[in-house]
PDB file of N, CA and C in Angstrom:
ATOM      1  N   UNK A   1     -13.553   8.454   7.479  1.00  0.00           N
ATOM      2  CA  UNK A   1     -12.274   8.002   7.969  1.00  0.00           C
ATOM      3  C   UNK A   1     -11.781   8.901   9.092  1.00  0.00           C
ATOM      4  N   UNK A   2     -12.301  10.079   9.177  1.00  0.00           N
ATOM      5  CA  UNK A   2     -11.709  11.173   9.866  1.00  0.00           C
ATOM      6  C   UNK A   2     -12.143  10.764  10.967  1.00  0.00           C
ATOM      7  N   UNK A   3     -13.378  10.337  11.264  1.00  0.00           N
ATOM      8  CA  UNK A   3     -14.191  10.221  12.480  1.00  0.00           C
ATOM      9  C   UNK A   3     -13.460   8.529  13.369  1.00  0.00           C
ATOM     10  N   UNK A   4     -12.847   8.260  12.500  1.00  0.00           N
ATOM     11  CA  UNK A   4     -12.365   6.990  13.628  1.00  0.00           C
ATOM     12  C   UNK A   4     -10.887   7.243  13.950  1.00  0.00           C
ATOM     13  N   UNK A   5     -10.307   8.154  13.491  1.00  0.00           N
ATOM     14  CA  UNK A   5      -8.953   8.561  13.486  1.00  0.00           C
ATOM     15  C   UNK A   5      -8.955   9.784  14.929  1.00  0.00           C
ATOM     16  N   UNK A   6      -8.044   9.097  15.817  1.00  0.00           N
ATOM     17  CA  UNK A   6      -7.738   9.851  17.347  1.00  0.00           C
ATOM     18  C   UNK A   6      -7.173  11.092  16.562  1.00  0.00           C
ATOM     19  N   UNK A   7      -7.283  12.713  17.449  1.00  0.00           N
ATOM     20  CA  UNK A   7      -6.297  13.330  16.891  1.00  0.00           C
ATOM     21  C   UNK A   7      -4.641  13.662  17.017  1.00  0.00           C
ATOM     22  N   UNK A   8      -4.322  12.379  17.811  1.00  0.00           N
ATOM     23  CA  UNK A   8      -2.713  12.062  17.859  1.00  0.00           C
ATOM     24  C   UNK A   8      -2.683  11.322  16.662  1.00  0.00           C
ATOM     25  N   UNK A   9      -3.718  10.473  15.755  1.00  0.00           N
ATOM     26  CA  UNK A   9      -3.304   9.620  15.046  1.00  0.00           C
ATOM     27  C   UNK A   9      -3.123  10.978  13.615  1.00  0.00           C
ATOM     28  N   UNK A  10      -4.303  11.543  13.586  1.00  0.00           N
ATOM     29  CA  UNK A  10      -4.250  12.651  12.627  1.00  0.00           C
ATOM     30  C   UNK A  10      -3.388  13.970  12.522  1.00  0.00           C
ATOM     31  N   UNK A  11      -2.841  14.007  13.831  1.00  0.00           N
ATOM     32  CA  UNK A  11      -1.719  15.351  14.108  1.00  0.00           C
ATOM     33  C   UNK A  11      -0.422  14.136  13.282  1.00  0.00           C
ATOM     34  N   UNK A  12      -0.450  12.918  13.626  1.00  0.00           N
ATOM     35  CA  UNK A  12       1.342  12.676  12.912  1.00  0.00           C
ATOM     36  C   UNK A  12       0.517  12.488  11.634  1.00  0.00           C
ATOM     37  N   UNK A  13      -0.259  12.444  11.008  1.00  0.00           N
ATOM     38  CA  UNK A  13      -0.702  12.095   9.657  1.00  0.00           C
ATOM     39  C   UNK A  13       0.001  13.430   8.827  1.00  0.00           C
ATOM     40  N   UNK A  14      -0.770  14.413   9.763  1.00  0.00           N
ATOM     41  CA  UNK A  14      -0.560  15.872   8.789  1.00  0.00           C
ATOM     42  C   UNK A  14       1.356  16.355   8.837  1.00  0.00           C
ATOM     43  N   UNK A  15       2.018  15.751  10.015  1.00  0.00           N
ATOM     44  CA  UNK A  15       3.075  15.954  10.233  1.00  0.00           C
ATOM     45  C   UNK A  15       4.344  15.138   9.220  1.00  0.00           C
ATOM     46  N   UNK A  16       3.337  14.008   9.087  1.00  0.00           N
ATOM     47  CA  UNK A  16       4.231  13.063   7.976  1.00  0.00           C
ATOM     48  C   UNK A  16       4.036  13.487   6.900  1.00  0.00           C
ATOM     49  N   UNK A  17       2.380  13.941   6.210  1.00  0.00           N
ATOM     50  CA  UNK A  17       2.807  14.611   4.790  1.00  0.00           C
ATOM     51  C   UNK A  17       3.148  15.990   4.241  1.00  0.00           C
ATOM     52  N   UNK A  18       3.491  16.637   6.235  1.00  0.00           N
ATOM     53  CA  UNK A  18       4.104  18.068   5.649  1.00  0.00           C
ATOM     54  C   UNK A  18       6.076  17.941   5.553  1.00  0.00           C
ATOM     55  N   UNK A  19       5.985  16.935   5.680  1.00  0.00           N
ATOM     56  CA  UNK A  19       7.392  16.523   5.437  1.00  0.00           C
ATOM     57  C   UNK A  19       8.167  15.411   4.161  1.00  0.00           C
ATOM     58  N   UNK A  20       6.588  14.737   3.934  1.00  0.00           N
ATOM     59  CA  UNK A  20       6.595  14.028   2.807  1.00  0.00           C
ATOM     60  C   UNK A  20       5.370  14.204   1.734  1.00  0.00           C
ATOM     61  N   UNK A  21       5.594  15.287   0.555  1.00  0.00           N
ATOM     62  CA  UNK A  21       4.297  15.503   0.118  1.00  0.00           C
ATOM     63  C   UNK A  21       3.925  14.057  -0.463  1.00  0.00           C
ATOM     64  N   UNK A  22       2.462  14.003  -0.414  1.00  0.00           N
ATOM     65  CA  UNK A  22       2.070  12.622  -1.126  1.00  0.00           C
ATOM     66  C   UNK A  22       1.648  13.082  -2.411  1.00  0.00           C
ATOM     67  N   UNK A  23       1.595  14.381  -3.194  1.00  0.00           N
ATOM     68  CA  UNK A  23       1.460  14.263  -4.829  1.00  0.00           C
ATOM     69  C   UNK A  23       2.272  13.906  -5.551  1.00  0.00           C
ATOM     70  N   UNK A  24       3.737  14.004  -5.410  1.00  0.00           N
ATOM     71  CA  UNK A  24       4.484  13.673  -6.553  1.00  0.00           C
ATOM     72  C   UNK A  24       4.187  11.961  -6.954  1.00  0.00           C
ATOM     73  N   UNK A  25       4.113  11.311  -5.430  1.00  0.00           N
ATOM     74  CA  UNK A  25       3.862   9.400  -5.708  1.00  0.00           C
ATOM     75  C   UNK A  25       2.647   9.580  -6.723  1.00  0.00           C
ATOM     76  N   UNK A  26       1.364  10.310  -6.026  1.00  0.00           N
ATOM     77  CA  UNK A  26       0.594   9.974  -7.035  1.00  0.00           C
ATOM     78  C   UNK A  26       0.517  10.401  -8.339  1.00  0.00           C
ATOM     79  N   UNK A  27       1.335  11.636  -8.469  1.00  0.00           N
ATOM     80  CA  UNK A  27       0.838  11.934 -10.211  1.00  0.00           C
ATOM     81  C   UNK A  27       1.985  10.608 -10.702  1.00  0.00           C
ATOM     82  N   UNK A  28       2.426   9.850 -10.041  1.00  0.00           N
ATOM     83  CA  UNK A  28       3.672   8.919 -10.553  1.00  0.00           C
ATOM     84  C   UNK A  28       2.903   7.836 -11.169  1.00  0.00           C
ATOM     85  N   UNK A  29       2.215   7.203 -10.470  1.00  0.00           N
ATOM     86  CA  UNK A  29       1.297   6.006 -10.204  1.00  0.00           C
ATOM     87  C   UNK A  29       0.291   6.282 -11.140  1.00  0.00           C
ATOM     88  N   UNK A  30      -0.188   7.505 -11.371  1.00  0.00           N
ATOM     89  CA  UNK A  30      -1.664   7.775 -11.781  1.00  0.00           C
ATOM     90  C   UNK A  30      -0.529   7.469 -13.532  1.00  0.00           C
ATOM     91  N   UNK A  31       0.166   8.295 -13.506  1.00  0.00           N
ATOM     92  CA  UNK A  31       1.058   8.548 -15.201  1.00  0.00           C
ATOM     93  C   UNK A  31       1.499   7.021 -15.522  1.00  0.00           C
ATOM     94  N   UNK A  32       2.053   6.325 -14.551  1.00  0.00           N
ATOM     95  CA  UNK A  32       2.348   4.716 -14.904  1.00  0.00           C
ATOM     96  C   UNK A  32       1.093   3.705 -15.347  1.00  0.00           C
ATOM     97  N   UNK A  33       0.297   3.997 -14.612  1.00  0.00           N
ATOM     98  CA  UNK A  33      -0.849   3.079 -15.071  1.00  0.00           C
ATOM     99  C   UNK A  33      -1.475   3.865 -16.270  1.00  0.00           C
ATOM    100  N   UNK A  34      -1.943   5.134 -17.030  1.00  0.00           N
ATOM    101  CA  UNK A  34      -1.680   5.582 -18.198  1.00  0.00           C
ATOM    102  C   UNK A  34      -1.145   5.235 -19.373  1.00  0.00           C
ATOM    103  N   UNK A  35       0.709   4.857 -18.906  1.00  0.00           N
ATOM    104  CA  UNK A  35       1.254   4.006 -20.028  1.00  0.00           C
ATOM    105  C   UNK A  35       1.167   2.842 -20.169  1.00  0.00           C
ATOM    106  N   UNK A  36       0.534   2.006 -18.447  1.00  0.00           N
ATOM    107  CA  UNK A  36       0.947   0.813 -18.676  1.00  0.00           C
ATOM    108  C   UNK A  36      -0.684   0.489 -19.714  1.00  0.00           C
ATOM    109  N   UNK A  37      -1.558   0.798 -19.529  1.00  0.00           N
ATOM    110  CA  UNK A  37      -2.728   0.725 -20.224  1.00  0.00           C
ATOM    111  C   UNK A  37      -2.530   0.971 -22.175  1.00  0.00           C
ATOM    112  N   UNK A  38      -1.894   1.621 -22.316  1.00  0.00           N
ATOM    113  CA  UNK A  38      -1.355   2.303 -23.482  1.00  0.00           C
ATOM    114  C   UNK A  38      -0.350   1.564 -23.969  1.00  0.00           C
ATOM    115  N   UNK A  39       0.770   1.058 -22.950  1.00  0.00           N
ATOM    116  CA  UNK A  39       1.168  -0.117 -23.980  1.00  0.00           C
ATOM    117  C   UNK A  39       0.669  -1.090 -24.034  1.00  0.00           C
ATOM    118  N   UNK A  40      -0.244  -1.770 -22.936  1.00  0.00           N
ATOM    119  CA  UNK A  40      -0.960  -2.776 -23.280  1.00  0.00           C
ATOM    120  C   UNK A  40      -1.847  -2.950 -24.438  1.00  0.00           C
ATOM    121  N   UNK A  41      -2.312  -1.827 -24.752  1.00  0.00           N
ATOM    122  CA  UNK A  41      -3.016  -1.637 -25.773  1.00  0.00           C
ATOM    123  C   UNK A  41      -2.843  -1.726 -27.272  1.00  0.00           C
ATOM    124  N   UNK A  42      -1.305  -1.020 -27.165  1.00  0.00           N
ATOM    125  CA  UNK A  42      -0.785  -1.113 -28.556  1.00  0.00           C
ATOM    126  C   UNK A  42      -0.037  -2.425 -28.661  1.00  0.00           C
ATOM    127  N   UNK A  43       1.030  -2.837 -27.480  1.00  0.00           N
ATOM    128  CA  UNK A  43       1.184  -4.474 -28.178  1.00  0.00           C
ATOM    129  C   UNK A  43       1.005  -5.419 -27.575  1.00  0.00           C
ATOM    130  N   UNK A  44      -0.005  -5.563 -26.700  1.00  0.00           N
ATOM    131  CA  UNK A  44      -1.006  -6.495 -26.651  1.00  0.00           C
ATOM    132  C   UNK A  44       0.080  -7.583 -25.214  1.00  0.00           C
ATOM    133  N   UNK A  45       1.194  -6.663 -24.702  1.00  0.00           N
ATOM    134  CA  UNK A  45       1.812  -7.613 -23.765  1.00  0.00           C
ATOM    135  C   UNK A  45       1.390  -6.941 -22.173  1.00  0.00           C
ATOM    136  N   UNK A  46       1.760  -8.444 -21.557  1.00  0.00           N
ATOM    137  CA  UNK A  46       1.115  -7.898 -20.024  1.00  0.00           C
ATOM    138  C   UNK A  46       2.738  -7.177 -19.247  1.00  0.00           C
ATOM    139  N   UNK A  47       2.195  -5.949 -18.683  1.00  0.00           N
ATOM    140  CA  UNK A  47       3.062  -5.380 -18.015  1.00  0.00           C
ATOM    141  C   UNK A  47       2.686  -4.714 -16.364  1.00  0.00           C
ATOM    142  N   UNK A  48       3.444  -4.891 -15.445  1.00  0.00           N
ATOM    143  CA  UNK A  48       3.208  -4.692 -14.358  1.00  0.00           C
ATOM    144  C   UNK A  48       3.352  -3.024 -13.999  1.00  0.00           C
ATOM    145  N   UNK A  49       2.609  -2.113 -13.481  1.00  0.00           N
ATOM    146  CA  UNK A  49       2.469  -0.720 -13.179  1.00  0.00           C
ATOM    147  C   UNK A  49       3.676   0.076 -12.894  1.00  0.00           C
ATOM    148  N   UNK A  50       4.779  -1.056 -12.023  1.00  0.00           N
ATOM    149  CA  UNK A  50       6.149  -0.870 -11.560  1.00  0.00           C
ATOM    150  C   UNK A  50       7.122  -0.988 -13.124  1.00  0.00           C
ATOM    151  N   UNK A  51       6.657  -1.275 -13.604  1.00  0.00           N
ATOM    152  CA  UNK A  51       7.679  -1.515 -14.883  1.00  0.00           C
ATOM    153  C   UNK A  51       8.052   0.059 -15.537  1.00  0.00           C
ATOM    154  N   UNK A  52       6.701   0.729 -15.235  1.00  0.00           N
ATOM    155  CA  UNK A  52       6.093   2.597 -15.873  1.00  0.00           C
ATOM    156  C   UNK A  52       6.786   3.708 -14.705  1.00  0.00           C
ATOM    157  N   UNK A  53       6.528   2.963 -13.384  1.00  0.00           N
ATOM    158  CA  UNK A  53       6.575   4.358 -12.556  1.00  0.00           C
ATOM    159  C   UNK A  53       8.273   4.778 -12.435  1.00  0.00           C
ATOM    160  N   UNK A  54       8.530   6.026 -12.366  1.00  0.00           N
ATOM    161  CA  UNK A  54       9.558   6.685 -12.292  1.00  0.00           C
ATOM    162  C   UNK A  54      10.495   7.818 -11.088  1.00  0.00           C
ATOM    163  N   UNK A  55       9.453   7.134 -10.190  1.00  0.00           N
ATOM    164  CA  UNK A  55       9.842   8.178  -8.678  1.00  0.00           C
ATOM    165  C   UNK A  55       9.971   7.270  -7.682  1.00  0.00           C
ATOM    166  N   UNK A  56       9.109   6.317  -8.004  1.00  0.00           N
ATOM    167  CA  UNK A  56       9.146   4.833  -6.863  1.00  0.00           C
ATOM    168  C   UNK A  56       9.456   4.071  -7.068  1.00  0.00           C
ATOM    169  N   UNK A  57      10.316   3.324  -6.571  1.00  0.00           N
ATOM    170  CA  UNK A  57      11.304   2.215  -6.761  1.00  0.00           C
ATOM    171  C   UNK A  57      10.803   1.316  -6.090  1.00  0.00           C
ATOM    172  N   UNK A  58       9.738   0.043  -6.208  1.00  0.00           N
ATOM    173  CA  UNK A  58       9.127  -0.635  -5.961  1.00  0.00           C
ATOM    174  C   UNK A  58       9.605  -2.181  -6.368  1.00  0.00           C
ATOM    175  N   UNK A  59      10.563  -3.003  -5.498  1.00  0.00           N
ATOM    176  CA  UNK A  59      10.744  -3.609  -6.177  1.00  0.00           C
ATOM    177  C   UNK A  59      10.396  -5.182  -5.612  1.00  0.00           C
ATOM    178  N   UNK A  60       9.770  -6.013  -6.885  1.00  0.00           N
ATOM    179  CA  UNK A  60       8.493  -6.999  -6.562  1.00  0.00           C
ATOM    180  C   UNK A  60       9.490  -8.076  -5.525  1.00  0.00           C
ATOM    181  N   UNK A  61       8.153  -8.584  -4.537  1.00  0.00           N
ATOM    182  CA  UNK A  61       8.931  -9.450  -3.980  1.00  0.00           C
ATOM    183  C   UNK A  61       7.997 -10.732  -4.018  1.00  0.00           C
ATOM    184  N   UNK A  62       8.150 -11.668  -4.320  1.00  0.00           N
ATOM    185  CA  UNK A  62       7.647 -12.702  -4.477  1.00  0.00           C
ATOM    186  C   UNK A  62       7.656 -13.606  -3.034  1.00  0.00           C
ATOM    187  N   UNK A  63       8.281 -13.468  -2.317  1.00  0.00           N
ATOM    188  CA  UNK A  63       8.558 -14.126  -1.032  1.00  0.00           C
ATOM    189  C   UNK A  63       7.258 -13.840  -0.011  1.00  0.00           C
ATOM    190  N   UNK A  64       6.554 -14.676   0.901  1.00  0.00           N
ATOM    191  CA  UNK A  64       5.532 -14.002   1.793  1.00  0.00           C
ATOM    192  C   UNK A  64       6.405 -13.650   2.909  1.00  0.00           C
ATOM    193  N   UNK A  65       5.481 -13.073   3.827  1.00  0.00           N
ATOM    194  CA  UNK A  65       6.235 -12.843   5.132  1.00  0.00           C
ATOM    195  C   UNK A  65       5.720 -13.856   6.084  1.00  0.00           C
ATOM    196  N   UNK A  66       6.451 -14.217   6.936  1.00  0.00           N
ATOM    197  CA  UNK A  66       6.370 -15.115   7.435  1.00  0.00           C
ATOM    198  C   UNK A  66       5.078 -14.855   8.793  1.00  0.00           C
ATOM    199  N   UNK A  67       4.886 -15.166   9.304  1.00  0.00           N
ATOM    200  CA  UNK A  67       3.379 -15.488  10.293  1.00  0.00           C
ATOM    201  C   UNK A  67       3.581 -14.396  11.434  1.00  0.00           C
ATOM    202  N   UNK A  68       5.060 -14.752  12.069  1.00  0.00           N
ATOM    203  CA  UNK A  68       5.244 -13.835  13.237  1.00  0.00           C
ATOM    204  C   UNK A  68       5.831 -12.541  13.043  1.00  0.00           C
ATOM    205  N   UNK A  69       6.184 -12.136  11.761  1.00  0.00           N
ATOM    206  CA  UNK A  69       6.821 -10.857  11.169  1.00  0.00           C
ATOM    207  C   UNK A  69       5.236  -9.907  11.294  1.00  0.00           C
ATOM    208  N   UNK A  70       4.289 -10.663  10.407  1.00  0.00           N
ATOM    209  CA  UNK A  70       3.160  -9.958  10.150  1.00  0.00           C
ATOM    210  C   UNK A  70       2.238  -9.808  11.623  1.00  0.00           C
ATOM    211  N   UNK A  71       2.546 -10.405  12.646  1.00  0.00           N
ATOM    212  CA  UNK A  71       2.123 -10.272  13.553  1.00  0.00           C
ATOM    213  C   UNK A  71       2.778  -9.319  14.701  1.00  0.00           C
ATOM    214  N   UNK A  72       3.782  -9.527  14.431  1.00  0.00           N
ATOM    215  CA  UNK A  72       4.471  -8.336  15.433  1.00  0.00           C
ATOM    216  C   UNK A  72       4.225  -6.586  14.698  1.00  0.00           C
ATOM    217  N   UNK A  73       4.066  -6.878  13.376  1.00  0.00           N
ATOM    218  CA  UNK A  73       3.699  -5.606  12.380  1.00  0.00           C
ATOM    219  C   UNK A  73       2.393  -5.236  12.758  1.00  0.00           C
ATOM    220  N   UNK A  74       1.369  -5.533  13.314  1.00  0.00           N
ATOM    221  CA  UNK A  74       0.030  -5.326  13.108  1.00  0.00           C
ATOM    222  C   UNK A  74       0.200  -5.432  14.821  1.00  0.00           C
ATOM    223  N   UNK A  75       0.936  -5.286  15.544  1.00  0.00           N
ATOM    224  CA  UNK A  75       0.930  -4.835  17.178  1.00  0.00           C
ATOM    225  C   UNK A  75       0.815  -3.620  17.274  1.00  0.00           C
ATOM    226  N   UNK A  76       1.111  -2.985  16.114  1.00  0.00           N
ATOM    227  CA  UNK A  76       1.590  -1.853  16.728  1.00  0.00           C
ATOM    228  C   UNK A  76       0.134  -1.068  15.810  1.00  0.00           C
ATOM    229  N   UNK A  77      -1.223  -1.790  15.292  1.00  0.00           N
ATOM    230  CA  UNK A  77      -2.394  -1.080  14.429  1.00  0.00           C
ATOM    231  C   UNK A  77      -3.267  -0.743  15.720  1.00  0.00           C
ATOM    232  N   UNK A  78      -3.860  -0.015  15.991  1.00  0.00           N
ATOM    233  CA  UNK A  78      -4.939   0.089  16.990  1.00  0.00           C
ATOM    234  C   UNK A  78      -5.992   0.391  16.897  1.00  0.00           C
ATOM    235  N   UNK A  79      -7.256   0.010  17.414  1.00  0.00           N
ATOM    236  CA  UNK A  79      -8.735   0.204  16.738  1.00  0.00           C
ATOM    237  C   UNK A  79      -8.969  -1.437  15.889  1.00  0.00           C
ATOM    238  N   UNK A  80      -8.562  -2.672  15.732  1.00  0.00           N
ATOM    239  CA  UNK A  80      -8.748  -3.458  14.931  1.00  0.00           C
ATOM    240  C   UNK A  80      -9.614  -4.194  15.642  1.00  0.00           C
ATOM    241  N   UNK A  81     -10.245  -5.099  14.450  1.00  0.00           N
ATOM    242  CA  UNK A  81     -10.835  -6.384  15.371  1.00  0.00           C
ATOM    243  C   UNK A  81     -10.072  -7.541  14.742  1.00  0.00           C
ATOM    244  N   UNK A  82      -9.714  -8.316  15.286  1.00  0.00           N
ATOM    245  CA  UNK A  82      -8.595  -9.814  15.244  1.00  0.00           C
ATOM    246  C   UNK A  82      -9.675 -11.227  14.933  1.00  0.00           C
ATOM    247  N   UNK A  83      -9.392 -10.946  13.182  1.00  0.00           N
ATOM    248  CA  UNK A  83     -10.410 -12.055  12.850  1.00  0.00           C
ATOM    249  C   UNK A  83      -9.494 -13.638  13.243  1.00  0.00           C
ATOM    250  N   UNK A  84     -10.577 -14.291  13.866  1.00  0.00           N
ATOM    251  CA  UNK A  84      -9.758 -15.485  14.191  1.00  0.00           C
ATOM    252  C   UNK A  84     -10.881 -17.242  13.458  1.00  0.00           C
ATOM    253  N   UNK A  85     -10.313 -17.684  12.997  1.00  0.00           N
ATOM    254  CA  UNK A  85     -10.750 -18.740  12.230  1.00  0.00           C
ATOM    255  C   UNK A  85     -11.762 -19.617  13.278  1.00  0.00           C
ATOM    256  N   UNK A  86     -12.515 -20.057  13.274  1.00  0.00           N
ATOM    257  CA  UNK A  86     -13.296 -20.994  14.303  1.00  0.00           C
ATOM    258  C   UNK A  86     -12.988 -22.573  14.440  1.00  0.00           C
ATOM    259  N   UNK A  87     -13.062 -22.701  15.040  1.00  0.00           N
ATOM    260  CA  UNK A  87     -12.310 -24.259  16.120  1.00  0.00           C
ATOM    261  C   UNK A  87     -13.057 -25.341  14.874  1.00  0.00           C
ATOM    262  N   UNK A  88     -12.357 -26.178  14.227  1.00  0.00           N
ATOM    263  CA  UNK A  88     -13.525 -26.629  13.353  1.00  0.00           C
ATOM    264  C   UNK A  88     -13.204 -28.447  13.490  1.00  0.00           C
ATOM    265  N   UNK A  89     -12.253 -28.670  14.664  1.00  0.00           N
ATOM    266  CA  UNK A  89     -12.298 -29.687  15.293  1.00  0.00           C
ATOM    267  C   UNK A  89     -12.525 -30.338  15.770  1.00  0.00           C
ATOM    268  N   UNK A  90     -13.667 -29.826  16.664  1.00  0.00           N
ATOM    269  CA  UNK A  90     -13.768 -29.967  17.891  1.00  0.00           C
ATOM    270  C   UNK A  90     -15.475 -29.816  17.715  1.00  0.00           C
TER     271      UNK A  90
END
């Protein structure tokens, strides 16, 4: 991963998680899926990972995003290739 990453992309990487550590999310995530496994286990009901975690406030959205939201979002990814469906009309 390192090797396709510019080092402007990797200087704000290290800059964002010396300002935001990323262990506390994960020992969060890693401890939620723990219980959520554990209560699944003991009473046998389905529970979502977000129901366990206690630092992240994750909250479900059922709605998609709409076509041009996700497209103006992914303007700003660089290095991609733009899978495009083939003409199947024609």
């Amino acid at each position: 991963m390192l090797s396709e990453m510019s080092a402007t992309e990797y200087n704000d990487w290290v800059d964002h998680f010396s300002r935001t550590p990323f262990m506390p999310q994960l020992i969060d995530v890693e401890f939620a899926a723990l219980h959520g496994s554990v209560y699944s286990a003991m009473c046998g009901a389905k529970t979502e990972i977000t129901d366990f975690m206690l630092l992240t406030d994750i909250e479900p959205n059922d709605e998609d995003m709409p076509d041009d939201v996700i497209q103006s979002v992914s303007e700003g990814i660089t290095g991609g290739v733009r899978y495009e469906q083939p003409n199947r009309g024609s």
